[in-house]
PDB file of N, CA and C in Angstrom:
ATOM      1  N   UNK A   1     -89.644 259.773 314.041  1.00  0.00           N
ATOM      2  CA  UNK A   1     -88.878 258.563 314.248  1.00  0.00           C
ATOM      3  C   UNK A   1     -88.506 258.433 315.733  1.00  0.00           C
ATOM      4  N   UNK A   2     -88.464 257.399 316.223  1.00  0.00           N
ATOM      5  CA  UNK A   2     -88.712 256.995 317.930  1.00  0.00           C
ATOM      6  C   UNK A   2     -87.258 256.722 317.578  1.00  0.00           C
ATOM      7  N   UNK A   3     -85.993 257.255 318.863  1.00  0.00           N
ATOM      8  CA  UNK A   3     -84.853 257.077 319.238  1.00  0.00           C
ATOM      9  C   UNK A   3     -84.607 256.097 320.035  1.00  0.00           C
ATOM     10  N   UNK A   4     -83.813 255.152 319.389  1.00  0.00           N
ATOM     11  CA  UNK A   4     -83.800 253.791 320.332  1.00  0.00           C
ATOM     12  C   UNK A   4     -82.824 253.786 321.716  1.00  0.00           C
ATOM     13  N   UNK A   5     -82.840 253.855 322.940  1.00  0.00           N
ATOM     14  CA  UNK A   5     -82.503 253.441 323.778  1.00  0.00           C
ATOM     15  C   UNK A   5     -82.199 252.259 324.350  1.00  0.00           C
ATOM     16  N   UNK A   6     -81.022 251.880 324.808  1.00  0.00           N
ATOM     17  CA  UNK A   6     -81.010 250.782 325.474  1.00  0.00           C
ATOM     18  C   UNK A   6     -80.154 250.837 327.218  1.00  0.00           C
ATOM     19  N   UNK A   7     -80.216 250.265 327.683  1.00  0.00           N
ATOM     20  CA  UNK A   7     -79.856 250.000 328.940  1.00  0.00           C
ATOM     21  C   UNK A   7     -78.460 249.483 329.057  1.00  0.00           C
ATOM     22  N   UNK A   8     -77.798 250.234 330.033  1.00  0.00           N
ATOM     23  CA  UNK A   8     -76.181 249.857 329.933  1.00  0.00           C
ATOM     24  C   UNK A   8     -75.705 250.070 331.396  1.00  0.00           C
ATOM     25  N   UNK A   9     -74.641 249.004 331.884  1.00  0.00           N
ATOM     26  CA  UNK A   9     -74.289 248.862 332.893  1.00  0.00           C
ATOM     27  C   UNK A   9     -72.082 249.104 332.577  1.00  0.00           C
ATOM     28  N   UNK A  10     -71.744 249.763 333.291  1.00  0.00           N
ATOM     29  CA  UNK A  10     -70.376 249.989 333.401  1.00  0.00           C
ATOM     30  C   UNK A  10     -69.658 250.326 334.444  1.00  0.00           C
ATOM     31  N   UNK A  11     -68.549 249.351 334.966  1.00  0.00           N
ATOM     32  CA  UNK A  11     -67.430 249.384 336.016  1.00  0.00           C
ATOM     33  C   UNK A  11     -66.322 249.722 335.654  1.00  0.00           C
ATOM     34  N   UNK A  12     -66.024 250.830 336.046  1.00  0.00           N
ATOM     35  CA  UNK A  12     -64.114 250.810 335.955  1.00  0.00           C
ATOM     36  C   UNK A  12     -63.393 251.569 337.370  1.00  0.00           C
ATOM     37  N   UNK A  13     -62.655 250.896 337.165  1.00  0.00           N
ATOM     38  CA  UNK A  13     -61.388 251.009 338.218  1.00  0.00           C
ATOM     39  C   UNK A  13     -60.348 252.074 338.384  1.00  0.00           C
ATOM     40  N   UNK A  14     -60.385 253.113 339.219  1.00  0.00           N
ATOM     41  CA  UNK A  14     -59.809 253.745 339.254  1.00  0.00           C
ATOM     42  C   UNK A  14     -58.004 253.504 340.541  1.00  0.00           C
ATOM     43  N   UNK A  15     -56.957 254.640 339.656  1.00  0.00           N
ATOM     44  CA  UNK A  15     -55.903 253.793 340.858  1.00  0.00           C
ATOM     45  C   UNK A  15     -55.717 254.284 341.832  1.00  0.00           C
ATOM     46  N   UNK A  16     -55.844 253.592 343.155  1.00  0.00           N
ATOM     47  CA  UNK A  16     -56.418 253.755 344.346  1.00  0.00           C
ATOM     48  C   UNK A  16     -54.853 254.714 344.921  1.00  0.00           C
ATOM     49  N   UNK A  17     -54.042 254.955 344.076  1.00  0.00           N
ATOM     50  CA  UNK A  17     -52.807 256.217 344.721  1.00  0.00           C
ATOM     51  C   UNK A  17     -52.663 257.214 344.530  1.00  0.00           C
ATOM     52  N   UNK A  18     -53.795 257.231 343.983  1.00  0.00           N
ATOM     53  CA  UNK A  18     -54.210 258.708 343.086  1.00  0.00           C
ATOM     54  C   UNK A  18     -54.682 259.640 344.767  1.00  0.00           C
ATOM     55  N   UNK A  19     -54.909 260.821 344.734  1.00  0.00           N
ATOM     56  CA  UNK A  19     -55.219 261.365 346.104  1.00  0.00           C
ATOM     57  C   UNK A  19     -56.788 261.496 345.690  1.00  0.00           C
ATOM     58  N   UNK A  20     -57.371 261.479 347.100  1.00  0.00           N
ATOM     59  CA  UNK A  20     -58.828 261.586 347.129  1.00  0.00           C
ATOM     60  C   UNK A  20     -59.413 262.582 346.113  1.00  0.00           C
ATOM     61  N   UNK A  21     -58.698 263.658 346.073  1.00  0.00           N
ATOM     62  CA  UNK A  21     -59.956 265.127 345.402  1.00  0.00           C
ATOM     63  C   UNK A  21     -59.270 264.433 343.825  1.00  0.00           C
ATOM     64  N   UNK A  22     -58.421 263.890 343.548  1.00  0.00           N
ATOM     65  CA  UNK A  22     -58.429 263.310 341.816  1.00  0.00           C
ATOM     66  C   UNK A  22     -59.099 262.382 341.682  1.00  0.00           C
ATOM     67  N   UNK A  23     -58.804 261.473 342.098  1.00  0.00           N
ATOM     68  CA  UNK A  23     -60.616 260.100 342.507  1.00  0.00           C
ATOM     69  C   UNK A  23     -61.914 260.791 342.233  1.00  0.00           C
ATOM     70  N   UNK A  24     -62.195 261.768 342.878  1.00  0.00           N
ATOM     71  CA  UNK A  24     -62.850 261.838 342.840  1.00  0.00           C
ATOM     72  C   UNK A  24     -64.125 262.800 341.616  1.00  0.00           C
ATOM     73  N   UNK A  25     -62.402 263.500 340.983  1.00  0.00           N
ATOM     74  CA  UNK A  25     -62.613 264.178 339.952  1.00  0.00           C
ATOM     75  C   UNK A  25     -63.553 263.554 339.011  1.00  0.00           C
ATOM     76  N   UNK A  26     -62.056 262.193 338.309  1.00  0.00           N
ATOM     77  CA  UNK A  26     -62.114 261.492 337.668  1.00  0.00           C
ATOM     78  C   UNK A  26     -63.968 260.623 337.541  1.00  0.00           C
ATOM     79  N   UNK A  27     -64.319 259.952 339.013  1.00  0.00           N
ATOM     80  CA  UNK A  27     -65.820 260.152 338.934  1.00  0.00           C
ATOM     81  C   UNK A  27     -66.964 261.172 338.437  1.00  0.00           C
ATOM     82  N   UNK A  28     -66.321 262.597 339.011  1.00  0.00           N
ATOM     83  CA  UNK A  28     -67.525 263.528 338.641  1.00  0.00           C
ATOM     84  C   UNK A  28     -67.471 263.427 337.246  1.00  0.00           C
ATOM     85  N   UNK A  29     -66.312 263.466 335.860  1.00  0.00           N
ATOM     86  CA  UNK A  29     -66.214 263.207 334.646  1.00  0.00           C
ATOM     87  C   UNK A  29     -67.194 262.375 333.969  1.00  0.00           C
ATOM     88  N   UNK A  30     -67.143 261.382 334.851  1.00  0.00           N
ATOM     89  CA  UNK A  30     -68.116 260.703 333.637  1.00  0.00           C
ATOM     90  C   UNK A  30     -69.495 260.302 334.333  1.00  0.00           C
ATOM     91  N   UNK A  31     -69.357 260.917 335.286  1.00  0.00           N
ATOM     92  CA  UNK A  31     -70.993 261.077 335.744  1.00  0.00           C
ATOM     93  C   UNK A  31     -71.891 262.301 334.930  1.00  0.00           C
ATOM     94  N   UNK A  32     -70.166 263.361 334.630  1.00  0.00           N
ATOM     95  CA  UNK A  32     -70.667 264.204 334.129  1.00  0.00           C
ATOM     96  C   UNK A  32     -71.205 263.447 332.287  1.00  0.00           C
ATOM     97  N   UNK A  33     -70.763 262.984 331.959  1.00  0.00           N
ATOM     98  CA  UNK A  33     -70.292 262.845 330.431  1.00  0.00           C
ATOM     99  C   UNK A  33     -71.452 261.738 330.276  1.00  0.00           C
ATOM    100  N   UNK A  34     -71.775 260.637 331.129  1.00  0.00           N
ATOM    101  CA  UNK A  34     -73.145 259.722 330.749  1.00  0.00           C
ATOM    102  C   UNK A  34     -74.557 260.331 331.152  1.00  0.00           C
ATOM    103  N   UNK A  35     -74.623 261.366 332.141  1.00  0.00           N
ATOM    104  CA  UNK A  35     -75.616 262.388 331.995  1.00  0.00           C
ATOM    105  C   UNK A  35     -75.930 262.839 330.893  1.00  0.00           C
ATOM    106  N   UNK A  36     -74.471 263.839 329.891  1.00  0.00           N
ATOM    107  CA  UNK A  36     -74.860 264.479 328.708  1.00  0.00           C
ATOM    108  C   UNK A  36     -75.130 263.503 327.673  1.00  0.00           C
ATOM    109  N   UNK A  37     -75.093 262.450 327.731  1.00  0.00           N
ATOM    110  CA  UNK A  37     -75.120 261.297 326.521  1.00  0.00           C
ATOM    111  C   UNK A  37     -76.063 260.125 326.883  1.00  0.00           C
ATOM    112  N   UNK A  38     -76.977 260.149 327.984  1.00  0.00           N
ATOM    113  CA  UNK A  38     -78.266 259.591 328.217  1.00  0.00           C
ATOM    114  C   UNK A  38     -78.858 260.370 329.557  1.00  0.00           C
ATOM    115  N   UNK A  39     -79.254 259.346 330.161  1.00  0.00           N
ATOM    116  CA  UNK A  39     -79.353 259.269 331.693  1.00  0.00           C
ATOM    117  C   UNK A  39     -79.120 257.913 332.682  1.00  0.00           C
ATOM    118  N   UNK A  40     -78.416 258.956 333.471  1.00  0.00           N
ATOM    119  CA  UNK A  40     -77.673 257.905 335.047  1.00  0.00           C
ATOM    120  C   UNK A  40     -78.818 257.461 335.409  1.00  0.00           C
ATOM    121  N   UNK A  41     -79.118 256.155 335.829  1.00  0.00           N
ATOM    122  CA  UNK A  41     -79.835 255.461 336.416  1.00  0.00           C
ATOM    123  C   UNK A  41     -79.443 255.432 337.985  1.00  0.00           C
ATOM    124  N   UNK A  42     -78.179 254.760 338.304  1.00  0.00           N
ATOM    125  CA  UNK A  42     -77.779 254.316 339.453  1.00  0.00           C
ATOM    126  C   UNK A  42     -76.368 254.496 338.966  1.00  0.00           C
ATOM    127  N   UNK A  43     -75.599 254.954 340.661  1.00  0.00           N
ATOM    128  CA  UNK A  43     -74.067 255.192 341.046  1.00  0.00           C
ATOM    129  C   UNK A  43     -74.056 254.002 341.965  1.00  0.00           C
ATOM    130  N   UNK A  44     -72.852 253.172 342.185  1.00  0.00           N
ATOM    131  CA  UNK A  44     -72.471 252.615 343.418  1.00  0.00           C
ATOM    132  C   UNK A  44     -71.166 252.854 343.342  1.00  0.00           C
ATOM    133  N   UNK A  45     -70.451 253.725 344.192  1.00  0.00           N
ATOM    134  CA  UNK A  45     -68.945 254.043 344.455  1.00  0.00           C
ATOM    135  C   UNK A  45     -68.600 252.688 345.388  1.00  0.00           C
ATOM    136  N   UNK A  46     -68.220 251.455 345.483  1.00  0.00           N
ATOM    137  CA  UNK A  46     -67.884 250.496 346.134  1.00  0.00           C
ATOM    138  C   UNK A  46     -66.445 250.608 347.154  1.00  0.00           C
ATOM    139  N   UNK A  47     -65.939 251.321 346.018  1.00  0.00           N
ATOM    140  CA  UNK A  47     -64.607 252.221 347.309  1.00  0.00           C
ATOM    141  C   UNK A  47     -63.397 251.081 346.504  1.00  0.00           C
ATOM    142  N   UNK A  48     -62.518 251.505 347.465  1.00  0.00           N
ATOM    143  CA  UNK A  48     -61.268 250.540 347.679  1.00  0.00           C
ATOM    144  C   UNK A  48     -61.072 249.287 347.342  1.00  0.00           C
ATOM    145  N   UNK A  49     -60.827 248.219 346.748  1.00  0.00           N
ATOM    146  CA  UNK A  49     -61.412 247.101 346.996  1.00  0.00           C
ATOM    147  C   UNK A  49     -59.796 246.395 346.529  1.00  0.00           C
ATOM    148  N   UNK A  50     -59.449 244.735 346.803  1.00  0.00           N
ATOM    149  CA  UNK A  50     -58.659 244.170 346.504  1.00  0.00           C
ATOM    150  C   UNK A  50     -59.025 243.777 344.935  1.00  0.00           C
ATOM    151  N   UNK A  51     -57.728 243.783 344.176  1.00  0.00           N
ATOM    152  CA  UNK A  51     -57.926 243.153 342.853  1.00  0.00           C
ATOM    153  C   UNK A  51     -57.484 241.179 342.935  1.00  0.00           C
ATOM    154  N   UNK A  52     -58.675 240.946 341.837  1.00  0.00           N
ATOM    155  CA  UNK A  52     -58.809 239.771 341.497  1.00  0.00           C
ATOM    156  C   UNK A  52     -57.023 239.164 341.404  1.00  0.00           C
ATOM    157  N   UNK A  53     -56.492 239.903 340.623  1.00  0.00           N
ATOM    158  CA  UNK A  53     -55.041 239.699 339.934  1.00  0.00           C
ATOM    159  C   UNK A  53     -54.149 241.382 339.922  1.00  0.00           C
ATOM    160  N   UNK A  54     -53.204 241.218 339.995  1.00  0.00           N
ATOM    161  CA  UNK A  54     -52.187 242.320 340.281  1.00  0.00           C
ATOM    162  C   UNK A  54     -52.412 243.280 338.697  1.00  0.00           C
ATOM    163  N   UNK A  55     -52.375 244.397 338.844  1.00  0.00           N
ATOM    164  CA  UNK A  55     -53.242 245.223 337.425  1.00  0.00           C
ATOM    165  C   UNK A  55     -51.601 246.635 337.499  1.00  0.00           C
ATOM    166  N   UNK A  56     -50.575 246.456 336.609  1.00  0.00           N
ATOM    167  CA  UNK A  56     -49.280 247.631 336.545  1.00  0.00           C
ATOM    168  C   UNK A  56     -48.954 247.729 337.920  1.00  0.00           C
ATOM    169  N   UNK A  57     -48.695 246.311 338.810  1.00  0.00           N
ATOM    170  CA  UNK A  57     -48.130 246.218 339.995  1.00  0.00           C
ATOM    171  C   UNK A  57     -49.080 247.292 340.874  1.00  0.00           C
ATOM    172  N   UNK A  58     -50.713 246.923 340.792  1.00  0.00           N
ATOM    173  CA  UNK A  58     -50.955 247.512 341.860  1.00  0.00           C
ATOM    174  C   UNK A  58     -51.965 245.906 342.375  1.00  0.00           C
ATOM    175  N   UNK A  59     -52.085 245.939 343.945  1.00  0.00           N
ATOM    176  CA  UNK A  59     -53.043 244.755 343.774  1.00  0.00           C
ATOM    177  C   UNK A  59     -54.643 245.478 344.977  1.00  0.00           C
ATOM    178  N   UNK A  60     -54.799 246.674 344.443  1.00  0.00           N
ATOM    179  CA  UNK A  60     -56.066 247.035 344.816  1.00  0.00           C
ATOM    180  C   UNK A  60     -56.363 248.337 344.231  1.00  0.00           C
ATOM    181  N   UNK A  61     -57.839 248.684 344.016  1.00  0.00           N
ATOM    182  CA  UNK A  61     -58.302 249.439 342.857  1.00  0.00           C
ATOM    183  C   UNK A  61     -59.637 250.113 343.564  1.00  0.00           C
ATOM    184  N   UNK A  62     -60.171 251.919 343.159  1.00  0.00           N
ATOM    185  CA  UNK A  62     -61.293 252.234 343.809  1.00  0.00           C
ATOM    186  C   UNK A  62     -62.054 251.780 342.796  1.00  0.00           C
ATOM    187  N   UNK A  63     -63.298 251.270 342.833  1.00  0.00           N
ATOM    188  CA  UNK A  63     -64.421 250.644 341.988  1.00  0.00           C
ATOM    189  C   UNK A  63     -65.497 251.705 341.894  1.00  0.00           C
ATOM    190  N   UNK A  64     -66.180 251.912 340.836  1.00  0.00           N
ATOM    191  CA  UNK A  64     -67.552 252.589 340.248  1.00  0.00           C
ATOM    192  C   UNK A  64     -68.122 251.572 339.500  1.00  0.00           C
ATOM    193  N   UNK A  65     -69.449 252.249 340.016  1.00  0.00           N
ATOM    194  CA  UNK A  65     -70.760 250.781 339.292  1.00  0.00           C
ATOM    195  C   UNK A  65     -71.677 251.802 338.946  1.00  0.00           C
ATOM    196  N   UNK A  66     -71.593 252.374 337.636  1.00  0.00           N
ATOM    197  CA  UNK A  66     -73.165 252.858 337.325  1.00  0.00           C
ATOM    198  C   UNK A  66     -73.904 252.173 336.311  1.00  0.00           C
ATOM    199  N   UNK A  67     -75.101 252.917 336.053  1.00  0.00           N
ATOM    200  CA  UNK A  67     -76.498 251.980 335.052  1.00  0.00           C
ATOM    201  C   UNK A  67     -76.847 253.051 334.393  1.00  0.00           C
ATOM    202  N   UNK A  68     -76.761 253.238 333.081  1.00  0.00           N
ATOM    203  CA  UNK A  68     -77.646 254.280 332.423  1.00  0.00           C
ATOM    204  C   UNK A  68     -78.580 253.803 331.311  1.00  0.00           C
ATOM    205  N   UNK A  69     -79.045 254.431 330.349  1.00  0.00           N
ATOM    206  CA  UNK A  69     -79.742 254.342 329.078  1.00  0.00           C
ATOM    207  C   UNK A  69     -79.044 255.453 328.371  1.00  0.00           C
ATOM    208  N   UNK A  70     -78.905 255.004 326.947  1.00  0.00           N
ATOM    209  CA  UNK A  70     -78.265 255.636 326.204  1.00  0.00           C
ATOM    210  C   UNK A  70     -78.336 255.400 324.724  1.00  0.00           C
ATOM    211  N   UNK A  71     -78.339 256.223 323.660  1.00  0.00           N
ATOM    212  CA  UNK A  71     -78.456 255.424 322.423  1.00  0.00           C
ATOM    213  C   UNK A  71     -77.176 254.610 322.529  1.00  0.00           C
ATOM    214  N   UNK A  72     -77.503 253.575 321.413  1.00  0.00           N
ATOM    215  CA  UNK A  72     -76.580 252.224 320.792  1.00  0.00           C
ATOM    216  C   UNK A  72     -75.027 252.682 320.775  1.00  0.00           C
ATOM    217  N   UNK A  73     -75.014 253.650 320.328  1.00  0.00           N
ATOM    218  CA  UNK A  73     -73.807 254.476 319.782  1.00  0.00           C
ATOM    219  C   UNK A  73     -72.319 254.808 320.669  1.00  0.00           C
ATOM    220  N   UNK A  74     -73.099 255.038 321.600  1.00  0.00           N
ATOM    221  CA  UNK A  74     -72.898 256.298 323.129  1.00  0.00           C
ATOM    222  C   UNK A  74     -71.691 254.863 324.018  1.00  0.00           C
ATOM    223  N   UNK A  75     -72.109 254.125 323.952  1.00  0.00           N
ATOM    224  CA  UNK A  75     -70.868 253.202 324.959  1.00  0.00           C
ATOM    225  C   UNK A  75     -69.746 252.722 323.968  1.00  0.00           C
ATOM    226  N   UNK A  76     -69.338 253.364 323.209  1.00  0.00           N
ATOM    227  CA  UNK A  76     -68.077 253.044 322.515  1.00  0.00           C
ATOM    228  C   UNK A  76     -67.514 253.748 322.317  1.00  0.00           C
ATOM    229  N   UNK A  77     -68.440 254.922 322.820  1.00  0.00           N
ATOM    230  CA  UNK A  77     -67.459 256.355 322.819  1.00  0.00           C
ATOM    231  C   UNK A  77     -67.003 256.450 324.229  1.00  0.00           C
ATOM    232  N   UNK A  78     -67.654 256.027 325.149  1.00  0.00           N
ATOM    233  CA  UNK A  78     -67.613 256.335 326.459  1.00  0.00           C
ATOM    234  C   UNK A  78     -66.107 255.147 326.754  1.00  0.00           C
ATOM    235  N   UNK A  79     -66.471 253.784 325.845  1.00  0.00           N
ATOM    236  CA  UNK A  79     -64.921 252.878 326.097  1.00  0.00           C
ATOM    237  C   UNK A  79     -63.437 253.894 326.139  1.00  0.00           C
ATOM    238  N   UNK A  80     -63.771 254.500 324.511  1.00  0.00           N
ATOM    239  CA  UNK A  80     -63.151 255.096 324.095  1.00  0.00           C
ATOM    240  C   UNK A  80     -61.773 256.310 325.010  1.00  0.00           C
ATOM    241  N   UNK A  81     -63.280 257.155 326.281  1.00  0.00           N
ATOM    242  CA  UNK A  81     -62.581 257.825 326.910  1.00  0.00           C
ATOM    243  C   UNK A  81     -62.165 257.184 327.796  1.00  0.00           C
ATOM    244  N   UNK A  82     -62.923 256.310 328.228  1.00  0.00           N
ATOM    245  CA  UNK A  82     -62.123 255.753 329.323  1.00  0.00           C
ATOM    246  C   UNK A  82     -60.418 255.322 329.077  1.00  0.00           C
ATOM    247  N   UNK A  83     -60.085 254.351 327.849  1.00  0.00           N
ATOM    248  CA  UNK A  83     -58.933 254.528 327.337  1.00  0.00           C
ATOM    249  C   UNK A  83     -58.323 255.531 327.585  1.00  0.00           C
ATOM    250  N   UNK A  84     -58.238 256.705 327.297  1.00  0.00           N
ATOM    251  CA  UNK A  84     -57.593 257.836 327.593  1.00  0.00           C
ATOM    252  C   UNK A  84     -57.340 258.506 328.408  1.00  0.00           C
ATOM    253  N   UNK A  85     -58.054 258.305 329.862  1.00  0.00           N
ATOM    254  CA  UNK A  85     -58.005 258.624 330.614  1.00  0.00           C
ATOM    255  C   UNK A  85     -56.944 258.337 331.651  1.00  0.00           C
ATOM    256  N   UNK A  86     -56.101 259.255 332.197  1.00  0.00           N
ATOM    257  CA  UNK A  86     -55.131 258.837 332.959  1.00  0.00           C
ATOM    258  C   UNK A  86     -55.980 258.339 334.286  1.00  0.00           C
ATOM    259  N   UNK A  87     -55.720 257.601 335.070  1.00  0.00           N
ATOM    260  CA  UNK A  87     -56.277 257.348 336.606  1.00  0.00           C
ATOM    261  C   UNK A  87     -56.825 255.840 336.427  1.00  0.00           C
ATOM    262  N   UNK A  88     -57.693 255.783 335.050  1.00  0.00           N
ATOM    263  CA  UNK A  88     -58.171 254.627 334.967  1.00  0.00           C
ATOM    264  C   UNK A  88     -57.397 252.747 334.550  1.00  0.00           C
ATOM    265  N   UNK A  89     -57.234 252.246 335.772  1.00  0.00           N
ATOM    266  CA  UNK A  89     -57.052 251.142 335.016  1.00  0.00           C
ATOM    267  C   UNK A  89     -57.378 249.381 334.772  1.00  0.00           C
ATOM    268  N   UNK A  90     -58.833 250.235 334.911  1.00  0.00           N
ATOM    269  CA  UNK A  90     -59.442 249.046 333.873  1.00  0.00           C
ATOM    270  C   UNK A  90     -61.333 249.614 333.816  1.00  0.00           C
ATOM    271  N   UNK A  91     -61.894 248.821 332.880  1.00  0.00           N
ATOM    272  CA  UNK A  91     -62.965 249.500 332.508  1.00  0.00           C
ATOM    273  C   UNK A  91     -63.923 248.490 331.699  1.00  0.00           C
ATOM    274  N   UNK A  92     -65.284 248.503 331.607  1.00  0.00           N
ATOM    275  CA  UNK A  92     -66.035 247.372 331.341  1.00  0.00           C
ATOM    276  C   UNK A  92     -67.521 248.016 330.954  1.00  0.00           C
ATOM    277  N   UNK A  93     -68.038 247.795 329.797  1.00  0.00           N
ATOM    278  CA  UNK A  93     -69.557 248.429 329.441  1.00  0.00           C
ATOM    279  C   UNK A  93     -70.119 247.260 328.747  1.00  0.00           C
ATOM    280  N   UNK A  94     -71.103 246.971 329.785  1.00  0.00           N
ATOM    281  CA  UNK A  94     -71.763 245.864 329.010  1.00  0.00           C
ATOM    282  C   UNK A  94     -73.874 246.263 329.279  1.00  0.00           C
ATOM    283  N   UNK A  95     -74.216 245.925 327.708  1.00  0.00           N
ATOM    284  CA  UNK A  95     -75.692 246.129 327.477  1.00  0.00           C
ATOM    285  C   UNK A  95     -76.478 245.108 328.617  1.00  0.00           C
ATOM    286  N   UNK A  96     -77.442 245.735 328.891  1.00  0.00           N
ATOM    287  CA  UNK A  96     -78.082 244.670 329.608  1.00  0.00           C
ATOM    288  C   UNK A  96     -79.409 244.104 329.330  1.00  0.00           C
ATOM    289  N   UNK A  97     -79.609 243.176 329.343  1.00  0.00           N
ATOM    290  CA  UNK A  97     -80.622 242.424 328.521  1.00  0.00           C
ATOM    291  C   UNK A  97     -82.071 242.582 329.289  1.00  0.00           C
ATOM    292  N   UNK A  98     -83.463 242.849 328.759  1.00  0.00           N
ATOM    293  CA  UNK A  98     -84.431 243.056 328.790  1.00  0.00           C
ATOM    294  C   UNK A  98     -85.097 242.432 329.830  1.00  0.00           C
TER     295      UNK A  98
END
């Protein structure tokens, strides 16, 4: 039986008062964690950036942009941690179309 894969793109926001070596933790985590649960396509660390709208009175956020493949399953678990995760606040996994 052939394991279906699909293609997935996800941004979340980490809070930019956090000190550098926890930033940066928090990245290695789920670089580590979408490695073990597909494969990383592409990282873009975008850095620092101003927020659209003020997010628990902060109004700027460090940004991550990666791309993986993964079974169907795998990005609702990955929502999941992100939820839980202290540092993160805000987060986005969306499939990407063919």
């Amino acid at each position: 039986m052939v394991e279906i894969k699909n293609k997935y793109e996800t941004i979340f926001i980490v809070n930019p008062t956090l000190d550098e070596e926890t930033i940066n933790g928090i990245v290695e985590k789920f670089k580590a964690l979408i490695s073990a649960n597909g494969e990383l396509t592409n990282i873009d660390i975008w850095g620092k950036k101003r927020l659209a709208y003020e997010i628990d009175d902060l109004t700027e956020g460090y940004y991550v942009f990666m791309e993986f493949t993964s079974v169907p399953s795998f990005p609702q678990e990955l929502e999941r941690i992100y939820k839980i995760t202290d540092g993160i606040i805000r987060d986005i996994v969306v499939k990407q179309e063919d």
